[in-house]
N, C-alpha and C. Protein backbone atom coordinates (compact mmCIF):
# COMPACT_ATOMS: atom_id res chain seq x y z
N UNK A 1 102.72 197.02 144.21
CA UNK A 1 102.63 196.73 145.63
C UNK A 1 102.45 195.22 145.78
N UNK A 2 102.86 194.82 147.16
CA UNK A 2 102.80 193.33 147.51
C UNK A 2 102.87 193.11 148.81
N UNK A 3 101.77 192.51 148.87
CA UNK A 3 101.55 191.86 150.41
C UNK A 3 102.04 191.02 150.82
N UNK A 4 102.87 189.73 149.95
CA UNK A 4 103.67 189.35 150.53
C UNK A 4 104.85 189.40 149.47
N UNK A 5 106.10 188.44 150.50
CA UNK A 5 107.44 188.36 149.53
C UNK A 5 107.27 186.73 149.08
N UNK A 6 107.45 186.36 147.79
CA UNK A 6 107.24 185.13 147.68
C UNK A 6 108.80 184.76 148.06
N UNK A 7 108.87 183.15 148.48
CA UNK A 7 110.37 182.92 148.79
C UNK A 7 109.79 181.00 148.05
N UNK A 8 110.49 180.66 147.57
CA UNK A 8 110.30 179.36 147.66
C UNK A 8 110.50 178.39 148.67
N UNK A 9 109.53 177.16 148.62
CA UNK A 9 109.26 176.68 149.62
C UNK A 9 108.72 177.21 151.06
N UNK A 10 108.48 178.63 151.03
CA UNK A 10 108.01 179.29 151.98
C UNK A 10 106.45 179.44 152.36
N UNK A 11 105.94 180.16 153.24
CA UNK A 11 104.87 180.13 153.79
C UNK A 11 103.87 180.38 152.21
N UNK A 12 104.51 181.95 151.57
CA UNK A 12 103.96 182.35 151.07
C UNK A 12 104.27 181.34 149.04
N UNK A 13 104.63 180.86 149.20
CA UNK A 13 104.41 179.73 148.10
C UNK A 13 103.87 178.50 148.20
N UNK A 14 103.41 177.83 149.68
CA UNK A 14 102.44 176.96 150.23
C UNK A 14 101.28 177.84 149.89
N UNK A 15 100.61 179.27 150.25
CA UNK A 15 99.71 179.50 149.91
C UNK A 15 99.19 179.54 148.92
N UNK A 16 100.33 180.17 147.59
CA UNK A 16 99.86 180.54 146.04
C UNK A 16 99.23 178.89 145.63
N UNK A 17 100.27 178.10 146.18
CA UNK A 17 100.32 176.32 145.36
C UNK A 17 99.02 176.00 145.87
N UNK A 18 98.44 176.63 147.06
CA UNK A 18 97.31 176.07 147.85
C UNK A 18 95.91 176.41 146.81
N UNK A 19 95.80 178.30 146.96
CA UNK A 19 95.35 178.85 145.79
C UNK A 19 95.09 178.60 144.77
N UNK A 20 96.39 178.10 144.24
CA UNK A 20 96.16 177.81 142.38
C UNK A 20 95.65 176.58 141.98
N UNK A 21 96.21 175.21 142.14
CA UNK A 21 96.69 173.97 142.39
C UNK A 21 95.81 173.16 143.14
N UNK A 22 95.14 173.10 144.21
CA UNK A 22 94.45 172.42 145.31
C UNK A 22 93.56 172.71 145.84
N UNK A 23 92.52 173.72 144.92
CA UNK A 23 90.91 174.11 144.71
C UNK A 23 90.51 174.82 145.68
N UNK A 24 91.51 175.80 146.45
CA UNK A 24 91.03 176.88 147.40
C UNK A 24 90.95 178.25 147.01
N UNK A 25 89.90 178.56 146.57
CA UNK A 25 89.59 179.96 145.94
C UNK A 25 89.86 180.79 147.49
N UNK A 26 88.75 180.37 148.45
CA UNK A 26 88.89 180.99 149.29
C UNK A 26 90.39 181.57 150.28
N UNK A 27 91.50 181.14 149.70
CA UNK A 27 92.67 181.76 150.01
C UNK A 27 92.61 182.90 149.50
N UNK A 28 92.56 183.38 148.17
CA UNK A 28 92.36 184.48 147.61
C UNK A 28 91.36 185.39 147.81
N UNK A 29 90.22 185.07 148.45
CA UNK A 29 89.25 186.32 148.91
C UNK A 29 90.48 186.47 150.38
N UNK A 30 90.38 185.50 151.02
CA UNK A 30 90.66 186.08 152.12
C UNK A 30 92.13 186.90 152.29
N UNK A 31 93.23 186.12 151.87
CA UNK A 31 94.22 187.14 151.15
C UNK A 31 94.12 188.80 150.59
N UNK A 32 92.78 188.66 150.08
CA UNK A 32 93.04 190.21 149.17
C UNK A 32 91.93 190.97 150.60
N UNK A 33 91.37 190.29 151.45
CA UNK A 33 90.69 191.26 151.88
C UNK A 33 91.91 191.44 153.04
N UNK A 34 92.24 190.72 153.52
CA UNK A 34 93.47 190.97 154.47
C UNK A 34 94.38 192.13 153.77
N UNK A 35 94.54 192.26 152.75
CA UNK A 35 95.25 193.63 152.02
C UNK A 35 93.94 194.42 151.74
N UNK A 36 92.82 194.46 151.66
CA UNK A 36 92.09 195.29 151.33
C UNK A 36 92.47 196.40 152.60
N UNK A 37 92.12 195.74 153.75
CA UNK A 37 91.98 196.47 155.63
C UNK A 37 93.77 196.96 155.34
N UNK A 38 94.60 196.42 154.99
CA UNK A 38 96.14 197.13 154.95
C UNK A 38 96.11 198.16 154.14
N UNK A 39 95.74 198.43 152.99
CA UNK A 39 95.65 199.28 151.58
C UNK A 39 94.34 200.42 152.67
N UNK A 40 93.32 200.22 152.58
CA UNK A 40 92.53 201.02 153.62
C UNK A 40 93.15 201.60 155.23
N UNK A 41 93.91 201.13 155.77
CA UNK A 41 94.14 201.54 157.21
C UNK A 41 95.52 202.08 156.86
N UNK A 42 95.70 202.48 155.56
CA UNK A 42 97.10 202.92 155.23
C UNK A 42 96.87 204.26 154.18
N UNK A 43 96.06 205.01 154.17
CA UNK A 43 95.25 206.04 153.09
C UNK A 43 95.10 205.85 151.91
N UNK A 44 94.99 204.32 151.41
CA UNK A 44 94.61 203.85 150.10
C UNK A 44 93.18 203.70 149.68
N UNK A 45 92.09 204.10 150.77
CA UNK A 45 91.05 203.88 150.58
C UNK A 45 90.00 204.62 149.17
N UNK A 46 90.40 205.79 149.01
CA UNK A 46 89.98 206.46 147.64
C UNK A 46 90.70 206.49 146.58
N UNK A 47 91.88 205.35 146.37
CA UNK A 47 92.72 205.46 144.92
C UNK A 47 92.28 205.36 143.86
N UNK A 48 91.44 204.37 144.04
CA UNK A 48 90.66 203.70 142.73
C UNK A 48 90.06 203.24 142.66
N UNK A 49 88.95 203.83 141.53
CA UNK A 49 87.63 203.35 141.11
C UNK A 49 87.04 201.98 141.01
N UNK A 50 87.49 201.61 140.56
CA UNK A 50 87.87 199.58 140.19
C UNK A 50 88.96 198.39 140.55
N UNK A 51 88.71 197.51 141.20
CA UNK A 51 89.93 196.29 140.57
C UNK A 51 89.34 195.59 139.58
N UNK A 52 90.67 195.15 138.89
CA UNK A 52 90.69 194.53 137.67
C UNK A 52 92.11 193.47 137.88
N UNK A 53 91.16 192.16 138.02
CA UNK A 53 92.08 190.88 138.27
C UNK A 53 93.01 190.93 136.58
N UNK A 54 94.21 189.84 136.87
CA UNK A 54 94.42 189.66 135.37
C UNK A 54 93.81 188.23 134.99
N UNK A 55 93.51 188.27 133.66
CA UNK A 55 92.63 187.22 133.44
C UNK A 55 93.58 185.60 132.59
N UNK A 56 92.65 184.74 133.32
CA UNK A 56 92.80 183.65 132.36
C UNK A 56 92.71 183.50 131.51
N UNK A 57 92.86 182.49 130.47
CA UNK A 57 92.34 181.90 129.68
C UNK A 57 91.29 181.22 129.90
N UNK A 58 90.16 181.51 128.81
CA UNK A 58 88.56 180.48 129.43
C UNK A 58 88.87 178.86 129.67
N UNK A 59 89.90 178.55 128.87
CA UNK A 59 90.59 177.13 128.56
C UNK A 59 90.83 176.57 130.18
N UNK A 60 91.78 177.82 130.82
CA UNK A 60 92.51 177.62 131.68
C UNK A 60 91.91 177.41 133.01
N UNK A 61 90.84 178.60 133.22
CA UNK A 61 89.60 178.81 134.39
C UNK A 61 88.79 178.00 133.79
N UNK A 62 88.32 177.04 132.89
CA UNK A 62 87.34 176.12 132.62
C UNK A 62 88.16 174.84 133.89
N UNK A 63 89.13 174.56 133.46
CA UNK A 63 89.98 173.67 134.24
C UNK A 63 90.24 173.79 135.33
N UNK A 64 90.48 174.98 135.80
CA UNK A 64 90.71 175.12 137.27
C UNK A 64 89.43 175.55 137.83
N UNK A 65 88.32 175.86 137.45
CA UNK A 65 87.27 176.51 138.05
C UNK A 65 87.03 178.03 138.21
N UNK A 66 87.87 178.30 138.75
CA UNK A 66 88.07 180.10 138.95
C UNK A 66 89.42 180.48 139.02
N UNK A 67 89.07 181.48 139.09
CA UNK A 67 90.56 182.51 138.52
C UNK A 67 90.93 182.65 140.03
N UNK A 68 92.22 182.62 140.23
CA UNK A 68 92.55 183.25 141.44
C UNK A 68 93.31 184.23 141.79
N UNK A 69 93.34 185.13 140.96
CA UNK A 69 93.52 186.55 140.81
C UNK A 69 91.85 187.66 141.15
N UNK A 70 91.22 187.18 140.46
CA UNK A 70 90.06 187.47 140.61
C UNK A 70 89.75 187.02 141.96
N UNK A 71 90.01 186.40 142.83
CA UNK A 71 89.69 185.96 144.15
C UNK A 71 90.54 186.81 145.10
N UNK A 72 91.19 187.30 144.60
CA UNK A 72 92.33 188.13 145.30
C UNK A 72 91.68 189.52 144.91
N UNK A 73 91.09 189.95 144.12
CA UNK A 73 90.43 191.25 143.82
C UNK A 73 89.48 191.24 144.28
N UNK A 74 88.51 190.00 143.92
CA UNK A 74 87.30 190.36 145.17
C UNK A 74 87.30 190.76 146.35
N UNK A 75 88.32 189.80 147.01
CA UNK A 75 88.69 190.35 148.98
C UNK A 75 89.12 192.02 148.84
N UNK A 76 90.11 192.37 148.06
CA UNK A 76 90.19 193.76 148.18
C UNK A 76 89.20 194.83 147.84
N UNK A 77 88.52 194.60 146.44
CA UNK A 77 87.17 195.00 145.88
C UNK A 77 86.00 195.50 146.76
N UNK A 78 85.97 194.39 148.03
CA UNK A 78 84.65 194.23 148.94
C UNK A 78 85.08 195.35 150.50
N UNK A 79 86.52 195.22 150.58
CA UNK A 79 87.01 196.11 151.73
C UNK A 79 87.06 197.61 151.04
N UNK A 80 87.27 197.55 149.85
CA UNK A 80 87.74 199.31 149.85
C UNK A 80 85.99 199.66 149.48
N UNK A 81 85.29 198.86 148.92
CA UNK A 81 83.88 199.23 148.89
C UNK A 81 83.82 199.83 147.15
N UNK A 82 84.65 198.91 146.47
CA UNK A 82 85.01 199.46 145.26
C UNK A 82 84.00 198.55 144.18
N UNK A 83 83.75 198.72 142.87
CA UNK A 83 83.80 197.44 142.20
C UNK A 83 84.95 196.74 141.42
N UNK A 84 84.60 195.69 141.27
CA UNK A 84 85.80 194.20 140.98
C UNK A 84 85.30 194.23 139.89
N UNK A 85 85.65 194.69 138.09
CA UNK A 85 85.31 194.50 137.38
C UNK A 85 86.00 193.51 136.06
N UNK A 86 85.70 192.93 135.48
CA UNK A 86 86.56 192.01 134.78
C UNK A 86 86.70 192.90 133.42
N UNK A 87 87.88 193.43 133.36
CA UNK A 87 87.88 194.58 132.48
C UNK A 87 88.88 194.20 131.44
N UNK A 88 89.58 193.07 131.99
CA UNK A 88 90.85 192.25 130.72
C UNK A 88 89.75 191.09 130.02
N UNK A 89 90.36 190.65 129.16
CA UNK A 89 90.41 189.86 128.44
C UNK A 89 91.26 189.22 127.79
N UNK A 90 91.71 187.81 128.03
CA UNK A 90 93.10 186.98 127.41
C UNK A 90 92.68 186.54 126.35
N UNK A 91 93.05 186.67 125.21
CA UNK A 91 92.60 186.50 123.64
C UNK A 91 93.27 185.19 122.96
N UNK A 92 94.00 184.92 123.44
CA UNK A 92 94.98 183.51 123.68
C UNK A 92 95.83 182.74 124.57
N UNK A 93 95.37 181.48 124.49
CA UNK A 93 96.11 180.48 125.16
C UNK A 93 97.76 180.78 125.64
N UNK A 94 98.05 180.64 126.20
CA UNK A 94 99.97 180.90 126.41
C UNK A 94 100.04 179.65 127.54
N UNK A 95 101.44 179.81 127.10
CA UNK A 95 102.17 178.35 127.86
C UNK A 95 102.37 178.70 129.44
N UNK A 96 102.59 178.65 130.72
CA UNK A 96 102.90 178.79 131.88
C UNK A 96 104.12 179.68 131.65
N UNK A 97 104.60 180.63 132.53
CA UNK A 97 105.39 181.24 132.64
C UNK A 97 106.70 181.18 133.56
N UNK A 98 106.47 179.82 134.51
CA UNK A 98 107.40 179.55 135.18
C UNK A 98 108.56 179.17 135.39
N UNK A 99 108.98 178.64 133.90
CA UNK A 99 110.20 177.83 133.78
C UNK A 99 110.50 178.88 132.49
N UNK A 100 110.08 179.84 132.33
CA UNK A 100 110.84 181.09 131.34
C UNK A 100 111.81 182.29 131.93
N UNK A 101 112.48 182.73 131.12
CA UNK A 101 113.34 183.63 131.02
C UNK A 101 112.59 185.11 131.18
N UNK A 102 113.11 186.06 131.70
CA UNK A 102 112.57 187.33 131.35
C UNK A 102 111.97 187.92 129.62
N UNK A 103 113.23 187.71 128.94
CA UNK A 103 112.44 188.14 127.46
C UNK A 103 111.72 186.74 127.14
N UNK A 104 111.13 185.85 127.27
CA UNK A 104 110.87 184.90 126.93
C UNK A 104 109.23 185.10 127.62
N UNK A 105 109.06 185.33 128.74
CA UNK A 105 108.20 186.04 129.46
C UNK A 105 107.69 187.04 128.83
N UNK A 106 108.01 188.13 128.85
CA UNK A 106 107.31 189.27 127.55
C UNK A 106 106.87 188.83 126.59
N UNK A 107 107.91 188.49 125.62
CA UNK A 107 107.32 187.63 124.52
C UNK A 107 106.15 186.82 124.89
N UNK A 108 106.08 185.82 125.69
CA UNK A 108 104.65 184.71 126.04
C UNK A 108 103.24 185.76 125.97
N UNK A 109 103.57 186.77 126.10
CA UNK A 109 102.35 187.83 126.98
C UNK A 109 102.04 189.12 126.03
N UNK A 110 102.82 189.21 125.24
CA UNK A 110 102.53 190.47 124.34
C UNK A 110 101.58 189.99 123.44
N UNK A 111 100.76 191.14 123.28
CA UNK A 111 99.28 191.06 122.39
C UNK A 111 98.55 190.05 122.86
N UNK A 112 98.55 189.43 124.10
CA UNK A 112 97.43 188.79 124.31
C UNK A 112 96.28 189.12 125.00
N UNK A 113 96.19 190.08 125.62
CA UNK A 113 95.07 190.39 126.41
C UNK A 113 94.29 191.70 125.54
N UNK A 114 92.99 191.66 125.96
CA UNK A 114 92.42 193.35 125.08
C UNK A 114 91.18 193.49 126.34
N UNK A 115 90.78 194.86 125.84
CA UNK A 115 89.34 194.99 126.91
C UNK A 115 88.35 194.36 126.71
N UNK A 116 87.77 194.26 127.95
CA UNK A 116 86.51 193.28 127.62
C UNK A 116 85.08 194.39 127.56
N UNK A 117 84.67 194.84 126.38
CA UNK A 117 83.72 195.34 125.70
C UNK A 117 82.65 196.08 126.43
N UNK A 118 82.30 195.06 127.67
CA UNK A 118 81.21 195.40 128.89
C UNK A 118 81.93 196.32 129.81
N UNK A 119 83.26 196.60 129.67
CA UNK A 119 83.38 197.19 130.40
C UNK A 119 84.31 198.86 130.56
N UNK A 120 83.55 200.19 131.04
CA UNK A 120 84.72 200.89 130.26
C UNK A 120 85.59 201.46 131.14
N UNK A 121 86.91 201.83 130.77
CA UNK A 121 87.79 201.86 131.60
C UNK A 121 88.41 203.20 131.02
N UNK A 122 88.09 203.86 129.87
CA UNK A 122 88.48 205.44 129.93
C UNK A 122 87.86 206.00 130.81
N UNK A 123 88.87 207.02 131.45
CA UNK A 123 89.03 208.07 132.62
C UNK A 123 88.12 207.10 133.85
N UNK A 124 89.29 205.80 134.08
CA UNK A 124 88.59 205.34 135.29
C UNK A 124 90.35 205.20 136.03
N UNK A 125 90.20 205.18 137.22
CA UNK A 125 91.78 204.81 138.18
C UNK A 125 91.34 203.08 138.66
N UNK A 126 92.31 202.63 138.07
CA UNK A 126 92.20 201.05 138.32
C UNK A 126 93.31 200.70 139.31
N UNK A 127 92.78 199.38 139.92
CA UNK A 127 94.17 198.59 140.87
C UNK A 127 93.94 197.77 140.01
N UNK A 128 95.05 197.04 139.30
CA UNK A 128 95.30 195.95 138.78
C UNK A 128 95.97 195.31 139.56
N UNK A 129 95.20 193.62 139.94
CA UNK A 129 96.34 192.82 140.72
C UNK A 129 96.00 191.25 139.95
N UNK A 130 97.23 190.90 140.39
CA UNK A 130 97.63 189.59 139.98
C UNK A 130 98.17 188.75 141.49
N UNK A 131 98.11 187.56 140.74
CA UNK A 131 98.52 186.49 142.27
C UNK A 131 100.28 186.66 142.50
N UNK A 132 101.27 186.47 141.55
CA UNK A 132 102.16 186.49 141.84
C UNK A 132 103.02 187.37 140.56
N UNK A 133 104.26 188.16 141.00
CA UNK A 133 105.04 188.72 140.37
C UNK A 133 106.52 188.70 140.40
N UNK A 134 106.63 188.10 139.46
CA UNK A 134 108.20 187.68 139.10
C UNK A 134 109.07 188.19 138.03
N UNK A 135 108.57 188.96 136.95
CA UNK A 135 109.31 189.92 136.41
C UNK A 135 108.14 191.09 136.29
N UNK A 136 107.28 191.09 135.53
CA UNK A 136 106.43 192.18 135.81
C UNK A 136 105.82 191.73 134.25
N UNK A 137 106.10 190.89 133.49
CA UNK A 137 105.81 190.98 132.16
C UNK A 137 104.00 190.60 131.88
N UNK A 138 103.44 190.09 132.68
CA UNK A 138 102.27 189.82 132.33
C UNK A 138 101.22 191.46 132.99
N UNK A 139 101.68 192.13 133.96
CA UNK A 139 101.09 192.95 134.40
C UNK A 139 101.62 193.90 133.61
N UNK A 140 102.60 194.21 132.89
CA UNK A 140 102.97 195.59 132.40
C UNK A 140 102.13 195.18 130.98
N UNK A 141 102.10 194.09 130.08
CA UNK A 141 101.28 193.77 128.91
C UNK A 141 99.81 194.28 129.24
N UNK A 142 99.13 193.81 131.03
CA UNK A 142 97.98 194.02 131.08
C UNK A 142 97.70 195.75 131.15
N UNK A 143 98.83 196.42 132.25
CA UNK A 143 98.60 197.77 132.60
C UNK A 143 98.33 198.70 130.88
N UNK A 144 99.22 197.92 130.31
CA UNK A 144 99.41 199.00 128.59
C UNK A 144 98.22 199.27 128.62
N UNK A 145 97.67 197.50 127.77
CA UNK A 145 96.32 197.88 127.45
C UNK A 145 95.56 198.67 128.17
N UNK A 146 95.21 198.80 129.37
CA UNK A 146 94.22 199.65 129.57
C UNK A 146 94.94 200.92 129.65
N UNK A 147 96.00 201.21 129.97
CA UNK A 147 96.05 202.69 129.71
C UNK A 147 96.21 203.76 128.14
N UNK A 148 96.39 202.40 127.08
CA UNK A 148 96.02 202.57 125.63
C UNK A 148 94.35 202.72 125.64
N UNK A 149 93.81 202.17 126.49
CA UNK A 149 92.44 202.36 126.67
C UNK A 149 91.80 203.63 127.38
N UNK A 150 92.76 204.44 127.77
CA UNK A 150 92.72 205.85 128.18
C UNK A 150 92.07 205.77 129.66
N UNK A 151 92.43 204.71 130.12
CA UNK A 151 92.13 204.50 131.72
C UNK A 151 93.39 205.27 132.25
N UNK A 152 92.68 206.30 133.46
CA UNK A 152 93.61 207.70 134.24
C UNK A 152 95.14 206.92 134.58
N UNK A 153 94.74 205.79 134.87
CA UNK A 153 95.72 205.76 136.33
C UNK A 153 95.61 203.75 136.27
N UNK A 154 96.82 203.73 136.49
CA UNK A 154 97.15 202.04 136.14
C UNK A 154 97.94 201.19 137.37
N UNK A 155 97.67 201.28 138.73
CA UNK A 155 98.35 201.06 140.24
C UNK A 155 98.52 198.99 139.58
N UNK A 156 99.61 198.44 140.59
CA UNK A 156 99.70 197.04 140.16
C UNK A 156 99.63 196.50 141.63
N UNK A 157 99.14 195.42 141.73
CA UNK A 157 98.86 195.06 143.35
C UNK A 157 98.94 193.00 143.16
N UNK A 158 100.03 192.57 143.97
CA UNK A 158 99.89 190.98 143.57
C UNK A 158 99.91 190.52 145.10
N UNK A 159 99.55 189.26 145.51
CA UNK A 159 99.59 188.54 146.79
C UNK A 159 101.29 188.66 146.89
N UNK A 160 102.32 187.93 146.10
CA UNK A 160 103.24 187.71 146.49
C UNK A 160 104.12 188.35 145.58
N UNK A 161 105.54 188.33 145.47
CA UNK A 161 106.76 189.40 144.46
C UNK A 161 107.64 188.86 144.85
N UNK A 162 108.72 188.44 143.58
CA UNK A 162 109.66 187.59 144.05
C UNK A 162 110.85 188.95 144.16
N UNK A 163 111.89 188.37 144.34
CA UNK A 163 113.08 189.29 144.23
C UNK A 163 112.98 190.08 142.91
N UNK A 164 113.81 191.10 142.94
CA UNK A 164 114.28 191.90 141.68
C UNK A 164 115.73 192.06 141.93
């Protein structure tokens, strides 16, 4: 699912650049709670147990401050009345994904993420969301793991989605 359509140079890629880039976390709460009240006023309110942002690198959120995926799960997290749990873990550094290819993309993203220990995610229904989706390769690497982790139910939820 996606709340918005990313387009370049558009509204909704002023926001992500705003988000990521130019130290406004608060786009991302308010973003995901603005989909929290859509996902809720639309019979999504009992899907799932948890969100689960996809995660940085500590390298990466040391540098930028916060994750803004995780800012986008909190706003939804706090409307459905769910918890926001940090249930990934990125186990290595990877290069940006923006100027890659689809298999080049997979490749960047396979085997890097695992569960994070504190948290358990057998027989739980998760929303996994991410800020933006452009082939699917970092969210389908993240969804595996946890459903190798015997978590029920693996939903994908991003601010923006480019074409397919």
């Amino acid at each position: 699912m996606s709340y918005l359509r990313f387009t370049k140079r558009g509204t909704s890629q002023k926001l992500l650049h705003s988000l990521k880039y130019r130290n406004k976390p608060e786009i991302g709460i308010e973003l995901g709670t603005l989909y929290g009240y859509l996902l809720k006023n639309n019979g999504f309110e009992f899907n799932w147990d948890m969100v689960v942002p996809v995660p940085l690198h500590p390298e990466k959120q040391r540098r930028r401050s916060y994750n803004q995926s995780e800012q986008f799960a909190i706003g939804i997290a706090s409307v459905l009345g769910i918890p926001m749990q940090l249930g990934l873990v990125r186990t290595q550094f990877t290069e940006t994904q923006t100027k890659k290819s689809r298999m080049e993309r997979i490749n960047n993203v396979s085997e890097v993420f695992a569960i994070n220990k504190n948290v358990k995610v057998e027989g739980v229904k998760i929303l996994l969301v991410d800020d933006v989706m452009t082939t699917g390769a970092t969210l389908t690497s993240c969804a595996n793991v946890l459903l190798e982790s015997n978590a029920v139910l693996v939903d994908l939820a991003v601010i923006a989605a480019g074409k397919f």
